[in-house]
N, C-alpha and C. Protein backbone atom coordinates (compact mmCIF):
# COMPACT_ATOMS: atom_id res chain seq x y z
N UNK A 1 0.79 204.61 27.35
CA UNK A 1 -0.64 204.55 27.39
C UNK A 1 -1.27 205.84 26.83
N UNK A 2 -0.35 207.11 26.60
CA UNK A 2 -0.88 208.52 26.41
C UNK A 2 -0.75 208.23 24.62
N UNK A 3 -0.47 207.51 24.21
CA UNK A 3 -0.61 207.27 22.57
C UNK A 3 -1.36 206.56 21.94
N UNK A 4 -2.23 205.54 23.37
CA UNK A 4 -3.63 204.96 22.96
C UNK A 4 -4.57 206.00 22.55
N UNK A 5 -4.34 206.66 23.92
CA UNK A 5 -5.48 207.26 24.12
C UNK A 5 -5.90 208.82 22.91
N UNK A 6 -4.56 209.03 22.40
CA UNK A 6 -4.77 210.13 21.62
C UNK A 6 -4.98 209.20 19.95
N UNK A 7 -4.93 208.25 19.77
CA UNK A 7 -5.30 207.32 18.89
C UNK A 7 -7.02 207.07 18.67
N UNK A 8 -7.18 207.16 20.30
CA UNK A 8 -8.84 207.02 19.76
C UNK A 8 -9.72 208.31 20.11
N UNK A 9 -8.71 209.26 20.74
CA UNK A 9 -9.98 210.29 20.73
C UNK A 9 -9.39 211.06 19.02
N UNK A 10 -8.24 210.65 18.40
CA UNK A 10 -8.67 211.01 16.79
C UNK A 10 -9.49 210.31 15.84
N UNK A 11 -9.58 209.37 16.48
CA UNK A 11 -10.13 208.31 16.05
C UNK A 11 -12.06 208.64 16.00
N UNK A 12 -12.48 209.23 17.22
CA UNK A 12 -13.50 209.85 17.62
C UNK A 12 -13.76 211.04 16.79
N UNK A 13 -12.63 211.79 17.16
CA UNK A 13 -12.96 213.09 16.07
C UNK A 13 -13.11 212.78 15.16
N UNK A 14 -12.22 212.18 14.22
CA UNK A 14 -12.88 211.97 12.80
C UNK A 14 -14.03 211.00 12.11
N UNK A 15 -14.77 210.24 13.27
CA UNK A 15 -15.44 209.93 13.29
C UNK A 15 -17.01 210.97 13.22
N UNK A 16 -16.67 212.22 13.65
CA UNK A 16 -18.18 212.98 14.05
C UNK A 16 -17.58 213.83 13.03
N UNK A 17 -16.57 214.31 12.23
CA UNK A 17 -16.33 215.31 11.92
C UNK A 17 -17.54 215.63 10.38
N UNK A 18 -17.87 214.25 9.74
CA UNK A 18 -18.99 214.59 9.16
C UNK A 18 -20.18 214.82 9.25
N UNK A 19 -20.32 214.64 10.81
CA UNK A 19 -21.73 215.30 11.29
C UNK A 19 -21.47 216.42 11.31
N UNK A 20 -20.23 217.05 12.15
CA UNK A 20 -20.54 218.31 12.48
C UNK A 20 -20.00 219.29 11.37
N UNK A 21 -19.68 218.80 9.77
CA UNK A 21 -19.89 219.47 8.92
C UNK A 21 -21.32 219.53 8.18
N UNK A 22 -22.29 218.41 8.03
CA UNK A 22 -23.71 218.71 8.11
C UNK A 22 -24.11 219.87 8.58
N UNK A 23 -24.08 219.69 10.22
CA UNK A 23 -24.86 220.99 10.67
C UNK A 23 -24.32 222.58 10.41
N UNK A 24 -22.89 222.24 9.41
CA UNK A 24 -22.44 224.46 9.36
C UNK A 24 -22.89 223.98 8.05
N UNK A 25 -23.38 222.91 7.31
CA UNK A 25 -23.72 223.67 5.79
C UNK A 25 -25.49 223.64 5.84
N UNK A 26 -26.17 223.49 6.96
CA UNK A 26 -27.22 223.75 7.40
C UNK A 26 -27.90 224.94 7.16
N UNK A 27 -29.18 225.34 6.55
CA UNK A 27 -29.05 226.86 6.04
C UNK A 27 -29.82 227.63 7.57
N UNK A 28 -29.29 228.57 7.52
CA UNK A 28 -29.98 229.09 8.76
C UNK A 28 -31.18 230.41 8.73
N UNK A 29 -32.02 229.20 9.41
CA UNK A 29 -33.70 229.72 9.07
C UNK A 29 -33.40 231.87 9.63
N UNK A 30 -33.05 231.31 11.08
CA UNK A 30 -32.87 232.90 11.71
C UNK A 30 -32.32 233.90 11.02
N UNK A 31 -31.70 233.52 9.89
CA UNK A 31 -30.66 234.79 9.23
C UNK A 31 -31.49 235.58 7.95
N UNK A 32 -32.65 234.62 7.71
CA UNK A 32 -33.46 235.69 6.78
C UNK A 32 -34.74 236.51 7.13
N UNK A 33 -34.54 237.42 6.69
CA UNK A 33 -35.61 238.66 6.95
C UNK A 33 -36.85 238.79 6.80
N UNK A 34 -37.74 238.95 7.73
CA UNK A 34 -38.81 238.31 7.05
C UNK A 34 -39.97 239.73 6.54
N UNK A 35 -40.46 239.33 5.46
CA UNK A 35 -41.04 240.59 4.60
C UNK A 35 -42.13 241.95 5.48
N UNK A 36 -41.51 242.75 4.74
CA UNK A 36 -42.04 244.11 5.28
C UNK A 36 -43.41 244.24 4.96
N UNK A 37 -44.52 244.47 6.16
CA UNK A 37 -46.01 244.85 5.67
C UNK A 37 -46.43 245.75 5.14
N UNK A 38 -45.49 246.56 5.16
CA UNK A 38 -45.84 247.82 4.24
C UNK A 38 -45.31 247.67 2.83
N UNK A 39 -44.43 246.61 2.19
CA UNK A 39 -44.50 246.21 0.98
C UNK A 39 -45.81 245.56 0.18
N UNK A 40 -46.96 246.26 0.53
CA UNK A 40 -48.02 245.72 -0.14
C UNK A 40 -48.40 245.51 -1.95
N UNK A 41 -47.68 246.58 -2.83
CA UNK A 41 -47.90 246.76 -3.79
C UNK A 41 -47.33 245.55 -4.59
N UNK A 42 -47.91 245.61 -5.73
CA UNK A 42 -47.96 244.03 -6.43
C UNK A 42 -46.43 244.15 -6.93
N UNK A 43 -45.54 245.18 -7.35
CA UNK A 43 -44.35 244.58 -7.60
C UNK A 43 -43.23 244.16 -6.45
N UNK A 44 -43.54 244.85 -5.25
CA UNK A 44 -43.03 244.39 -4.35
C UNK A 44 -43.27 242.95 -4.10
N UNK A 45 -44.76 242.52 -3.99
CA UNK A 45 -44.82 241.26 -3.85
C UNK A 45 -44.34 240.32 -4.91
N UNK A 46 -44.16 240.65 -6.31
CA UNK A 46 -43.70 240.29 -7.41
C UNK A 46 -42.02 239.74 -7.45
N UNK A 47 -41.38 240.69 -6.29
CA UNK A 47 -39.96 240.88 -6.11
C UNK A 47 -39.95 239.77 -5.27
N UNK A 48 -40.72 239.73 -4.05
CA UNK A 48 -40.50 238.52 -3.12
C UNK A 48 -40.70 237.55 -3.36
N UNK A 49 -41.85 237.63 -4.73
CA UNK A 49 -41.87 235.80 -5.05
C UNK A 49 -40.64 235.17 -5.65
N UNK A 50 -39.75 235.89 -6.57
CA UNK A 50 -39.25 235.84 -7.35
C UNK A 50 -37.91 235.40 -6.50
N UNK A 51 -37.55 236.00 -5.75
CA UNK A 51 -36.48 235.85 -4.81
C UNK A 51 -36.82 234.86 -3.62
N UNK A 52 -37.95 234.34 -3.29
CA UNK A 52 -37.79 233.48 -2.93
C UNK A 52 -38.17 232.15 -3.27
N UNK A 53 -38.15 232.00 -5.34
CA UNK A 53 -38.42 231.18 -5.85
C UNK A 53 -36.82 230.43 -6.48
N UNK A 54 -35.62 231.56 -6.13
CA UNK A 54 -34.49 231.77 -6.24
C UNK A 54 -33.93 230.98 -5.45
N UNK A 55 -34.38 231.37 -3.92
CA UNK A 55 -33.56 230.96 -2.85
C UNK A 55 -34.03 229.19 -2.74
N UNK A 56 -35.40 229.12 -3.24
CA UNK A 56 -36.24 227.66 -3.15
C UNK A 56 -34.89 226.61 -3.98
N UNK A 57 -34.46 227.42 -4.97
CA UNK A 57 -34.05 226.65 -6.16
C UNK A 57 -32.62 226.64 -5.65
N UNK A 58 -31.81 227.40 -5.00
CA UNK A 58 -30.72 227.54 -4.72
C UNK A 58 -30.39 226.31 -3.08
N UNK A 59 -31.49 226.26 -2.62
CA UNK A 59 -31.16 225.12 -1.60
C UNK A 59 -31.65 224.18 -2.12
N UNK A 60 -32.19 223.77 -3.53
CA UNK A 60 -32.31 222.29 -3.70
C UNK A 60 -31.26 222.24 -4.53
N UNK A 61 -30.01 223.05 -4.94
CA UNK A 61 -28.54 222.87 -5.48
C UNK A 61 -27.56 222.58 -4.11
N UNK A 62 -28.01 222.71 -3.13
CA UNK A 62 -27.14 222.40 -1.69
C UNK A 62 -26.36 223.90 -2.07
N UNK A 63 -26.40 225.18 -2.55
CA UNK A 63 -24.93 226.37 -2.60
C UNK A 63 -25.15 226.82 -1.05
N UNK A 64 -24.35 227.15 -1.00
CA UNK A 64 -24.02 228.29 0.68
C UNK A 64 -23.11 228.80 0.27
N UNK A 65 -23.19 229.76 1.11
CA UNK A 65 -22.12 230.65 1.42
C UNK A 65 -22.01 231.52 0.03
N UNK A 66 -20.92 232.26 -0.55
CA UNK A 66 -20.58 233.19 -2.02
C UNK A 66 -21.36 232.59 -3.16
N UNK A 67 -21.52 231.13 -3.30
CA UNK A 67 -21.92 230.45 -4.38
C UNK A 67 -23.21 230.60 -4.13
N UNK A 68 -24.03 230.40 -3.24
CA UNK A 68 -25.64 230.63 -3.03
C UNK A 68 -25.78 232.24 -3.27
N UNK A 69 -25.33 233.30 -2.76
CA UNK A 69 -25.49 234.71 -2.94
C UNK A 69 -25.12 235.00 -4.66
N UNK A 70 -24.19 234.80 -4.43
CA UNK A 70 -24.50 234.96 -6.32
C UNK A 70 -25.30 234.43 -7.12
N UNK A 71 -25.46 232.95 -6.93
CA UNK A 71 -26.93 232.44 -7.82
C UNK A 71 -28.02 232.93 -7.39
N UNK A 72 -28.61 233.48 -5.84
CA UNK A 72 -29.10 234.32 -6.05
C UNK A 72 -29.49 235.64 -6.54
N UNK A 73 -28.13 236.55 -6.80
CA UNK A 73 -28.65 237.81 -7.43
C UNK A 73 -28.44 237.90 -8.77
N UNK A 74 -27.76 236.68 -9.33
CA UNK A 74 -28.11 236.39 -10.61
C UNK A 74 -29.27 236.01 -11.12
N UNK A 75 -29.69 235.05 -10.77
CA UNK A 75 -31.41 234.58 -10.74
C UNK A 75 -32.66 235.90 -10.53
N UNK A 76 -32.28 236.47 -9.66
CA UNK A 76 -33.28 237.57 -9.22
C UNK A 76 -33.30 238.35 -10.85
N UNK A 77 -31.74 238.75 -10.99
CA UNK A 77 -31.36 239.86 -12.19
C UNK A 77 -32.51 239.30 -13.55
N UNK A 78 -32.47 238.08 -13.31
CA UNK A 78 -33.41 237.46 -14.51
C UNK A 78 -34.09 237.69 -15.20
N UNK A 79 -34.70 238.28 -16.24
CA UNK A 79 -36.75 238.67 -15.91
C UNK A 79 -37.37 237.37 -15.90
C-alpha cells in the first residue's frame, strides 16, 4: 500500500511543480530600489527613464536572473 501512496503524492508533485515554477520566475517588486530625491537633475532623471524603459522591455522578454541583468546593462550602455 506504501507504493500507492508514493505514486500519487508524485503524482501530486508533479502536478503543482509548474505552478510553483511560475511563482520563482515571478519578478520581485521588493528587490528594486526605489529612486533617490535628491537625484533631481535632468540627467539623473534621464538615467532613470532610460533604465527603467530597459527593465519595461526586459520583462516583456520574460529574462530573469544573468540574462535580464545583462540586457539590462547592455540596453542602458545604449545612447
Amino acid at each position: 500500500m506504501s507504493k500507492r501512496y508514493l505514486i500519487m503524492a508524485t503524482a501530486l508533485y508533479l502536478s503543482l511543480l509548474p505552478i510553483t515554477l511560475g511563482f520563482a520566475g515571478a519578478p520581485d517588486t521588493a528587490a528594486q530600489a526605489a529612486p533617490l530625491p535628491s537625484a533631481a537633475s535632468g540627467d539623473a532623471a534621464a538615467k532613470h527613464a532610460k533604465r527603467t524603459a530597459c527593465l519595461k522591455e526586459a520583462k516583456a522578454k520574460k529574462l530573469v536572473g544573468a540574462a535580464k541583468t545583462s540586457f539590462v546593462k547592455n540596453c542602458v550602455a545604449v545612447p
